[in-house]
PDB file of N, CA and C in Angstrom:
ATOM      1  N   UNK A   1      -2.915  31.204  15.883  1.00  0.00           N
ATOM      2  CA  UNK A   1      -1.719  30.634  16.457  1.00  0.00           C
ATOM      3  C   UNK A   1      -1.590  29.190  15.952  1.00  0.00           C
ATOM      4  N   UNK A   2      -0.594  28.889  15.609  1.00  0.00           N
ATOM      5  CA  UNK A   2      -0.474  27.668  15.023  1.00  0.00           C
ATOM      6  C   UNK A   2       1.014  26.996  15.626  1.00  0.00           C
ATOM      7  N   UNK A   3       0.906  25.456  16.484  1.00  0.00           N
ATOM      8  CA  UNK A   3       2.102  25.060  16.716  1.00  0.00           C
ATOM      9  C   UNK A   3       2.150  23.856  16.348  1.00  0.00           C
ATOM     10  N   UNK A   4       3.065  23.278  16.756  1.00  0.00           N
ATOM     11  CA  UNK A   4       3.182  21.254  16.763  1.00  0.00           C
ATOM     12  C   UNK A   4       3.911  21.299  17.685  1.00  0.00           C
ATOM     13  N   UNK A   5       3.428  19.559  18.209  1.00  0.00           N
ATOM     14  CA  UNK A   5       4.103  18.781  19.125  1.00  0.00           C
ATOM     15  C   UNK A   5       5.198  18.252  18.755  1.00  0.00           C
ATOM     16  N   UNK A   6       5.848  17.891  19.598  1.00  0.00           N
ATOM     17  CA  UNK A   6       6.983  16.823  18.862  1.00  0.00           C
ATOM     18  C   UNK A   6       6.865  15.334  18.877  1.00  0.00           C
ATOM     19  N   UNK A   7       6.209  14.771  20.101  1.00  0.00           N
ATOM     20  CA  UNK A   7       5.196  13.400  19.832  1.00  0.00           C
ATOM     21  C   UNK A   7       4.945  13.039  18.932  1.00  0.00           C
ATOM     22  N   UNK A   8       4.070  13.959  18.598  1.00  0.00           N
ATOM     23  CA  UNK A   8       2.912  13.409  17.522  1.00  0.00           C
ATOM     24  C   UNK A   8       2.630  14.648  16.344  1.00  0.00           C
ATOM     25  N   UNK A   9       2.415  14.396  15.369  1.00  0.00           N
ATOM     26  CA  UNK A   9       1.938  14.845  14.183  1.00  0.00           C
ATOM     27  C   UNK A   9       0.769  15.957  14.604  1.00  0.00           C
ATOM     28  N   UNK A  10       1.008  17.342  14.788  1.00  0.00           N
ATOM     29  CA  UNK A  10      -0.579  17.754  15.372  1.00  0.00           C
ATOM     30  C   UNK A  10       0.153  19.299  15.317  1.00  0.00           C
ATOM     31  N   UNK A  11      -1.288  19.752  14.753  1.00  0.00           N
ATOM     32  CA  UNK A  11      -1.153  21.195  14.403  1.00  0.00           C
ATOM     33  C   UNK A  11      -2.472  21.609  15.261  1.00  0.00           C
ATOM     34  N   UNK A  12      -2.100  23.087  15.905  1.00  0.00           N
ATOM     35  CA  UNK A  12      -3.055  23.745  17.016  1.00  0.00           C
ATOM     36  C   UNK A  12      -3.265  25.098  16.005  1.00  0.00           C
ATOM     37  N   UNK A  13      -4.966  25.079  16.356  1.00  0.00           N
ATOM     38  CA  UNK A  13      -5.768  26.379  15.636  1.00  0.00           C
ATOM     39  C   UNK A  13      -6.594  26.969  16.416  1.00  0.00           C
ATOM     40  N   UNK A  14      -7.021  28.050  16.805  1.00  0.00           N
ATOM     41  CA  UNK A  14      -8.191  28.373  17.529  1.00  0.00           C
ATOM     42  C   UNK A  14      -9.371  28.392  16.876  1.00  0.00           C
ATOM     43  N   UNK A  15     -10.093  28.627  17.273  1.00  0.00           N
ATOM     44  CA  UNK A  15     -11.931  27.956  16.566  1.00  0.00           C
ATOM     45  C   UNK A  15     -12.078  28.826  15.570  1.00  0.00           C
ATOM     46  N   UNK A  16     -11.860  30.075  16.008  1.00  0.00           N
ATOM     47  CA  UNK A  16     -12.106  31.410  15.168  1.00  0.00           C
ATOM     48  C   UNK A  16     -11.286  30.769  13.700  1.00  0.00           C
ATOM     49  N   UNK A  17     -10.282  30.401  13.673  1.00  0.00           N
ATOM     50  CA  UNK A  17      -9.405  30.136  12.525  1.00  0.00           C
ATOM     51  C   UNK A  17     -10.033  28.973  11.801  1.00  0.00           C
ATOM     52  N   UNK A  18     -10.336  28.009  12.532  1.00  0.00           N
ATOM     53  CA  UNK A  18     -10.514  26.716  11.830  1.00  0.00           C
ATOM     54  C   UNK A  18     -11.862  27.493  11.290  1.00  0.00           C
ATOM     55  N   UNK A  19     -12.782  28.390  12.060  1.00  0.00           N
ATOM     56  CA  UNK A  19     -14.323  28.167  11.376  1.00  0.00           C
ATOM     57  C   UNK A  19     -14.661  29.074   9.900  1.00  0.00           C
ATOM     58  N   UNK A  20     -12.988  29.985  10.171  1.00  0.00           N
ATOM     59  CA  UNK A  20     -13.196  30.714   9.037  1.00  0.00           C
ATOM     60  C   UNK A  20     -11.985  30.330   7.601  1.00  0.00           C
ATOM     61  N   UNK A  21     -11.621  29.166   8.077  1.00  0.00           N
ATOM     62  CA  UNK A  21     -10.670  28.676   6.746  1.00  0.00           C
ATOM     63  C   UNK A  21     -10.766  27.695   6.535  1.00  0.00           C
ATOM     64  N   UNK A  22     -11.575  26.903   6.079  1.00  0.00           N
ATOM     65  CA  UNK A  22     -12.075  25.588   6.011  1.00  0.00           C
ATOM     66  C   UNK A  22     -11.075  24.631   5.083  1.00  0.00           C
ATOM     67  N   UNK A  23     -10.242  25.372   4.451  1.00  0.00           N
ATOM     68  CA  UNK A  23      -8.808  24.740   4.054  1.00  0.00           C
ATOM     69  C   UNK A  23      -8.331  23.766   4.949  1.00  0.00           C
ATOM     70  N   UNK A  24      -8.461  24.586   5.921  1.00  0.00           N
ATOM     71  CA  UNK A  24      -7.201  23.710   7.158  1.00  0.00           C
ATOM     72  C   UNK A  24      -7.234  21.994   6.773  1.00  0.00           C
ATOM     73  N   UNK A  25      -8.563  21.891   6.813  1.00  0.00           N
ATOM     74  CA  UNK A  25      -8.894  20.546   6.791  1.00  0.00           C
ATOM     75  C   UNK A  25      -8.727  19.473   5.789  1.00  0.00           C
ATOM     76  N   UNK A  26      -8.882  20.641   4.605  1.00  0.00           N
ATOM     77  CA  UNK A  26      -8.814  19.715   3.000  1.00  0.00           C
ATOM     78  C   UNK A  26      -7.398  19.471   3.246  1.00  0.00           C
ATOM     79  N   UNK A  27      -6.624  20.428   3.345  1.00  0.00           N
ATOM     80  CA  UNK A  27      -5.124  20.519   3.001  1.00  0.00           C
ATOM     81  C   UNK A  27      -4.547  19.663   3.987  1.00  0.00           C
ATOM     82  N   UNK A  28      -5.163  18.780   5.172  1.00  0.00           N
ATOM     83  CA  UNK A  28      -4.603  18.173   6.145  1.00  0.00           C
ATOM     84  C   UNK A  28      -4.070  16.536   5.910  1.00  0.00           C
ATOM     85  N   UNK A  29      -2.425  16.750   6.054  1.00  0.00           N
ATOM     86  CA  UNK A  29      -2.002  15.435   5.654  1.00  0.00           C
ATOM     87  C   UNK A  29      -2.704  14.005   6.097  1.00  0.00           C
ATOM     88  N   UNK A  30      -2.785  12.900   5.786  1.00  0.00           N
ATOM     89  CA  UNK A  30      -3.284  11.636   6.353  1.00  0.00           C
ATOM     90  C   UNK A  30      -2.528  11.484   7.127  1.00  0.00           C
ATOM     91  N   UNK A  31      -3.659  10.959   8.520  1.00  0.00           N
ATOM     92  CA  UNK A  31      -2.366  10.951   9.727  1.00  0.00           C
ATOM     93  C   UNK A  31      -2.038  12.030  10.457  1.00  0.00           C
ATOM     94  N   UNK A  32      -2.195  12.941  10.110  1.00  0.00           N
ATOM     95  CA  UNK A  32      -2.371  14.239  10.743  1.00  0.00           C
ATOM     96  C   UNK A  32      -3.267  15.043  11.407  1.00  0.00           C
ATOM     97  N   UNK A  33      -3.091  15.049  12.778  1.00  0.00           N
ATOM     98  CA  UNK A  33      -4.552  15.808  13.486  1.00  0.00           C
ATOM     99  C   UNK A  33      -4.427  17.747  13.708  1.00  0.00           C
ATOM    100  N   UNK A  34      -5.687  17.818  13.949  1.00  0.00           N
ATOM    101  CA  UNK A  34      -6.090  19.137  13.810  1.00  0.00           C
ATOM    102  C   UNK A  34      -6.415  19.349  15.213  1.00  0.00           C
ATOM    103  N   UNK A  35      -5.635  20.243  16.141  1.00  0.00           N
ATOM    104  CA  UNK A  35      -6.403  20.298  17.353  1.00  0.00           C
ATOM    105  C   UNK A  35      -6.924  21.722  17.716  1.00  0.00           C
ATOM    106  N   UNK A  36      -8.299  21.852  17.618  1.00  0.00           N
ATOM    107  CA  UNK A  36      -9.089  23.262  17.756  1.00  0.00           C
ATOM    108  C   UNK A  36      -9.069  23.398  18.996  1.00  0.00           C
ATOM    109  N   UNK A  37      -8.664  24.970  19.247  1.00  0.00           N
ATOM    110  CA  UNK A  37      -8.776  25.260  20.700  1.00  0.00           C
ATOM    111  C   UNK A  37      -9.553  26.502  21.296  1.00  0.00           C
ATOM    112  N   UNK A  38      -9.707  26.695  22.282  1.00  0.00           N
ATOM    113  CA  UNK A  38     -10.673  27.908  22.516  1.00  0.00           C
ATOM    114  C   UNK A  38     -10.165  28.262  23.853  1.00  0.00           C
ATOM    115  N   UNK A  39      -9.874  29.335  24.106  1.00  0.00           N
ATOM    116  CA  UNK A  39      -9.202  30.183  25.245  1.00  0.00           C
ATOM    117  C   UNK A  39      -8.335  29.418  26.113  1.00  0.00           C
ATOM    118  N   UNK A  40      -7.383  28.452  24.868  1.00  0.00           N
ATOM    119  CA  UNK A  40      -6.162  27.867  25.265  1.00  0.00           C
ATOM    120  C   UNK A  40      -6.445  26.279  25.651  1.00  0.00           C
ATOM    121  N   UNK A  41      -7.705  26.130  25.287  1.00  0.00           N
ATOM    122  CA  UNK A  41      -8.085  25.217  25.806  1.00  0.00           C
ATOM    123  C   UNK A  41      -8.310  23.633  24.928  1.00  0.00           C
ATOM    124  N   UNK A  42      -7.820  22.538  24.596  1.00  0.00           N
ATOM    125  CA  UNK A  42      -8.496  21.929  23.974  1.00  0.00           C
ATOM    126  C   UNK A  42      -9.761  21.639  22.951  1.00  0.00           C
ATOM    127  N   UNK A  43     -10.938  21.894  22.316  1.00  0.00           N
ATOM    128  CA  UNK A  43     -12.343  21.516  22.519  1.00  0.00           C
ATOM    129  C   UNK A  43     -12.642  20.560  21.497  1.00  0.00           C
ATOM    130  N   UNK A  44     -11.631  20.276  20.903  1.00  0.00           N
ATOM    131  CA  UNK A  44     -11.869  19.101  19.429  1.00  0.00           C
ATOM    132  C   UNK A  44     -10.696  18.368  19.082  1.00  0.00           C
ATOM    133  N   UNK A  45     -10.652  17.198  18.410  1.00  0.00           N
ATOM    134  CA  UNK A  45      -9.620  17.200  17.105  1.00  0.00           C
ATOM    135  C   UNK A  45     -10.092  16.653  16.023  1.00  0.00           C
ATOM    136  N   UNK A  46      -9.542  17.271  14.606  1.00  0.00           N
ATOM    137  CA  UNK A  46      -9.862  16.548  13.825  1.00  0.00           C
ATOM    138  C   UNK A  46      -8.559  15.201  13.146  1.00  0.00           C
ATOM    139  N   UNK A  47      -9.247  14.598  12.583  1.00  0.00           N
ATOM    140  CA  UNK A  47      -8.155  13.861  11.760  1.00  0.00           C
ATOM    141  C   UNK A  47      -8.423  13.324  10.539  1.00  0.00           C
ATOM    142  N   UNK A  48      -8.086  13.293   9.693  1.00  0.00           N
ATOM    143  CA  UNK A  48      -8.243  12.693   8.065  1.00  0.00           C
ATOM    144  C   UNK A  48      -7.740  11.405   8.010  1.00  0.00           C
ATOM    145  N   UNK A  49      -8.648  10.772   7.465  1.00  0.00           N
ATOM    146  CA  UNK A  49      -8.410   9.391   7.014  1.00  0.00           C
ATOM    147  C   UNK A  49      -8.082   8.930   5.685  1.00  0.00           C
ATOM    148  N   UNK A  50      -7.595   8.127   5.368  1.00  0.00           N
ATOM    149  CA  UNK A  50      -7.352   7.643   3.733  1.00  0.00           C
ATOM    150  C   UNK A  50      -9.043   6.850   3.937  1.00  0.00           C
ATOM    151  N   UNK A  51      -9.380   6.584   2.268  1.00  0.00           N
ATOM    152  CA  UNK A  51     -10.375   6.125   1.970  1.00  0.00           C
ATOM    153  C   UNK A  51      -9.767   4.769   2.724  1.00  0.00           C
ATOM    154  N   UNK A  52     -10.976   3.476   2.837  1.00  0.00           N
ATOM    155  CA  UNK A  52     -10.703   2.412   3.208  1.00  0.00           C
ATOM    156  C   UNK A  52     -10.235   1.469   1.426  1.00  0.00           C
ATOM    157  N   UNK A  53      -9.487   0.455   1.233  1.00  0.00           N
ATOM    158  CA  UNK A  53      -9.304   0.005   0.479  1.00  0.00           C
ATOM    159  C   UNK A  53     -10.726  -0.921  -0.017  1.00  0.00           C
ATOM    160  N   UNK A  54     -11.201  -1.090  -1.103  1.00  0.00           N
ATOM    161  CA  UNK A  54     -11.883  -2.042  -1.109  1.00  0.00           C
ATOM    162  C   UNK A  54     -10.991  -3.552  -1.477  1.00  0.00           C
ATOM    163  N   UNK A  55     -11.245  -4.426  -1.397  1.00  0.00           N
ATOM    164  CA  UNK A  55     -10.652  -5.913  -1.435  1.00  0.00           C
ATOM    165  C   UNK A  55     -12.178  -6.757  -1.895  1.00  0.00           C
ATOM    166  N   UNK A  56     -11.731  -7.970  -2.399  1.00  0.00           N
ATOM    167  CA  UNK A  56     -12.806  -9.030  -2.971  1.00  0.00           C
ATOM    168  C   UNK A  56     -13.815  -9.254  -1.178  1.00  0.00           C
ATOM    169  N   UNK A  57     -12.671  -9.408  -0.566  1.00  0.00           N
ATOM    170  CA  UNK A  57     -13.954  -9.693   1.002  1.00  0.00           C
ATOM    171  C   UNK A  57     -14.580  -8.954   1.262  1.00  0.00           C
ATOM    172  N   UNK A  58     -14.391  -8.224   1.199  1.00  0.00           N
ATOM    173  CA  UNK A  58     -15.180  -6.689   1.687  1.00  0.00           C
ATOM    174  C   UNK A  58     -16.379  -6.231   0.979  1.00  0.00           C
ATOM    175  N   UNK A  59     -16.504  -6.504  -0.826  1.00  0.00           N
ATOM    176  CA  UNK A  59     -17.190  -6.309  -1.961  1.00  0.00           C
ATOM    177  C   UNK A  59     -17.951  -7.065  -1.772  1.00  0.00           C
ATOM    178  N   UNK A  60     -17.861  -8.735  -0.756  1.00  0.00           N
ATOM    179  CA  UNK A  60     -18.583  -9.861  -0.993  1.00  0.00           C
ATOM    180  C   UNK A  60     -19.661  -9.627   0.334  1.00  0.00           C
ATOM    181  N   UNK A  61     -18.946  -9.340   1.280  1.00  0.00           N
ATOM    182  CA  UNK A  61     -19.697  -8.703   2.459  1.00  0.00           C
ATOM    183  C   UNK A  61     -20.890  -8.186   2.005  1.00  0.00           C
ATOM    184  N   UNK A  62     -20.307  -6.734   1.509  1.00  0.00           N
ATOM    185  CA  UNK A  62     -21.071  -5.277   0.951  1.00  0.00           C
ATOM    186  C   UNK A  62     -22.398  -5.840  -0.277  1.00  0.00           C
ATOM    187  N   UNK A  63     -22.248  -6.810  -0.713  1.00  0.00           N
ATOM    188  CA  UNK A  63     -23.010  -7.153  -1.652  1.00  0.00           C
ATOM    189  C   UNK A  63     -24.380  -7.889  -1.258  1.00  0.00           C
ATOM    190  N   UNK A  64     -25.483  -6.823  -2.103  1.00  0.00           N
ATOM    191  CA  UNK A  64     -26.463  -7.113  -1.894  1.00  0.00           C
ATOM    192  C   UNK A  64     -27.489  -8.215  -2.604  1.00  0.00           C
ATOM    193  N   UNK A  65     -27.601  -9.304  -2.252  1.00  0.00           N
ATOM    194  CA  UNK A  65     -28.692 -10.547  -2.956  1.00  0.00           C
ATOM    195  C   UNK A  65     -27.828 -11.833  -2.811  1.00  0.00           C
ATOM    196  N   UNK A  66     -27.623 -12.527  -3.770  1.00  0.00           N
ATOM    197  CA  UNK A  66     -27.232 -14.150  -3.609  1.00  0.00           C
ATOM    198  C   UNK A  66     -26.031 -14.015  -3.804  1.00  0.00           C
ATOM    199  N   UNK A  67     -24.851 -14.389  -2.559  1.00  0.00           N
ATOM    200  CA  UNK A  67     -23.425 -14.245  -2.680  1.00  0.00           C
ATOM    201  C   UNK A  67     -23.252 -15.485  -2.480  1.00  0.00           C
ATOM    202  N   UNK A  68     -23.767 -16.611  -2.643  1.00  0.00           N
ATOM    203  CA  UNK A  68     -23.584 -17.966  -2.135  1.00  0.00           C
ATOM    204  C   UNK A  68     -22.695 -18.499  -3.097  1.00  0.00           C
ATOM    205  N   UNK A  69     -22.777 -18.524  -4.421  1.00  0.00           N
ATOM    206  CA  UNK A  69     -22.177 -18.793  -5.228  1.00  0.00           C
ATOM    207  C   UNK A  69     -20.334 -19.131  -5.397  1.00  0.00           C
ATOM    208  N   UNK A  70     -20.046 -19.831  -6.213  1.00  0.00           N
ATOM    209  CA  UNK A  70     -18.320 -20.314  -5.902  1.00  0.00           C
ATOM    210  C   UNK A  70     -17.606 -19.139  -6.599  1.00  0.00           C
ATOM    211  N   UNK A  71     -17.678 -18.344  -7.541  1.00  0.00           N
ATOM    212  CA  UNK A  71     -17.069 -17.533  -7.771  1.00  0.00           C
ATOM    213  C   UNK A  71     -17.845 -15.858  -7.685  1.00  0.00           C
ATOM    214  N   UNK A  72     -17.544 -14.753  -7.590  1.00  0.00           N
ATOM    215  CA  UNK A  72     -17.776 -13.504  -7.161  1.00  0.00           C
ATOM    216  C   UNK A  72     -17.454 -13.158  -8.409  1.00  0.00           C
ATOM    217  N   UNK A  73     -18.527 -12.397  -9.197  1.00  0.00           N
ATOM    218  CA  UNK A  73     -18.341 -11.469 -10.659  1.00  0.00           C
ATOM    219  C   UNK A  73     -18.225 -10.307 -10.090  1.00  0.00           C
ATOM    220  N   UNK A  74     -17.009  -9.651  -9.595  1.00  0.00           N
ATOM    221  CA  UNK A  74     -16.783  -8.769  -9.420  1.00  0.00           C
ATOM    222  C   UNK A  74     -17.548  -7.203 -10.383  1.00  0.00           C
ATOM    223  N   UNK A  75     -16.899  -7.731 -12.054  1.00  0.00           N
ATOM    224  CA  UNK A  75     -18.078  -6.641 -13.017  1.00  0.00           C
ATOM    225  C   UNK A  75     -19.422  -6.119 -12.727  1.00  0.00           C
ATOM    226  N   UNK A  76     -19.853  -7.513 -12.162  1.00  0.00           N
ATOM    227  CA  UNK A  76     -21.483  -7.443 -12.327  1.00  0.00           C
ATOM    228  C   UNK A  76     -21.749  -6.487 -10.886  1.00  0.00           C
ATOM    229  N   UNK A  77     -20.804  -6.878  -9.833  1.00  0.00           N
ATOM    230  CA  UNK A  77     -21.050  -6.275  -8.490  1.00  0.00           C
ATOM    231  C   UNK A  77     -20.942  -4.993  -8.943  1.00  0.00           C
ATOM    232  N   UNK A  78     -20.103  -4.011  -9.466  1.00  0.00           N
ATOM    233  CA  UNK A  78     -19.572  -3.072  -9.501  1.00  0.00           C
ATOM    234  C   UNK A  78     -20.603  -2.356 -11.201  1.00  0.00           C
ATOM    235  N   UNK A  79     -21.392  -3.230 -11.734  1.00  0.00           N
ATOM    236  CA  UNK A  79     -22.033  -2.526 -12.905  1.00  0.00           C
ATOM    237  C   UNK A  79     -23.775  -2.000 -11.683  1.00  0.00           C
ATOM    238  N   UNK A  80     -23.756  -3.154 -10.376  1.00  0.00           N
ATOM    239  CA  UNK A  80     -25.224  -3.015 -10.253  1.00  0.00           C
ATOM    240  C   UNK A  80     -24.480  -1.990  -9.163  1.00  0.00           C
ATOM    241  N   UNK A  81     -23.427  -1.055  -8.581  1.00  0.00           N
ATOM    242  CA  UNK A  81     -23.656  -0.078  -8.091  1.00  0.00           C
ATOM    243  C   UNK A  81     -23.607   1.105  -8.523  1.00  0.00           C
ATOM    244  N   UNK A  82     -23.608   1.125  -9.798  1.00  0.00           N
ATOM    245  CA  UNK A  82     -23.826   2.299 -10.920  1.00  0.00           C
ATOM    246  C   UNK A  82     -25.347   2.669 -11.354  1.00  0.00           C
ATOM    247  N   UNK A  83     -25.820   1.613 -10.901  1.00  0.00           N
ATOM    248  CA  UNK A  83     -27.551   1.955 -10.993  1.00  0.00           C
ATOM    249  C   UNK A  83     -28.352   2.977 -10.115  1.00  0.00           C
TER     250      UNK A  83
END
């Protein structure tokens, strides 16, 4: 059984469905929830996220050893997580 709200973005599956089509999930728009149910009942939701963006702050955070420095070599950050 499959419906939507009109609220909100949300598609209803019963467990049996979601556990045997694992599509549901790949194919699920960003922003879009999955609500599994079981003898009419609520028991989950899922939802898909977009990746997070990376940005220079975030890289400088994430970075491991001496970030003290006045400028951020971004290359070098991004050659030593290929190791």
């Amino acid at each position: 059984m499959i419906g939507y709200r009109s609220d909100a973005i949300m598609k209803t599956v019963s467990v049996r469905e979601f556990y045997r089509n694992a599509r549901l999930v790949d194919g699920l728009p960003e922003g879009q929830q999955l609500v599994v149910t079981a003898n009419g009942k609520a028991k989950f939701v899922v939802s898909r996220n977009g990746r997070p963006k990376m940005t220079r702050k975030l890289a400088e955070e994430r970075a491991v050893g001496r970030v003290g420095g006045s400028k951020f070599d971004g290359t070098a950050f991004l050659a030593s997580l290929k190791k």
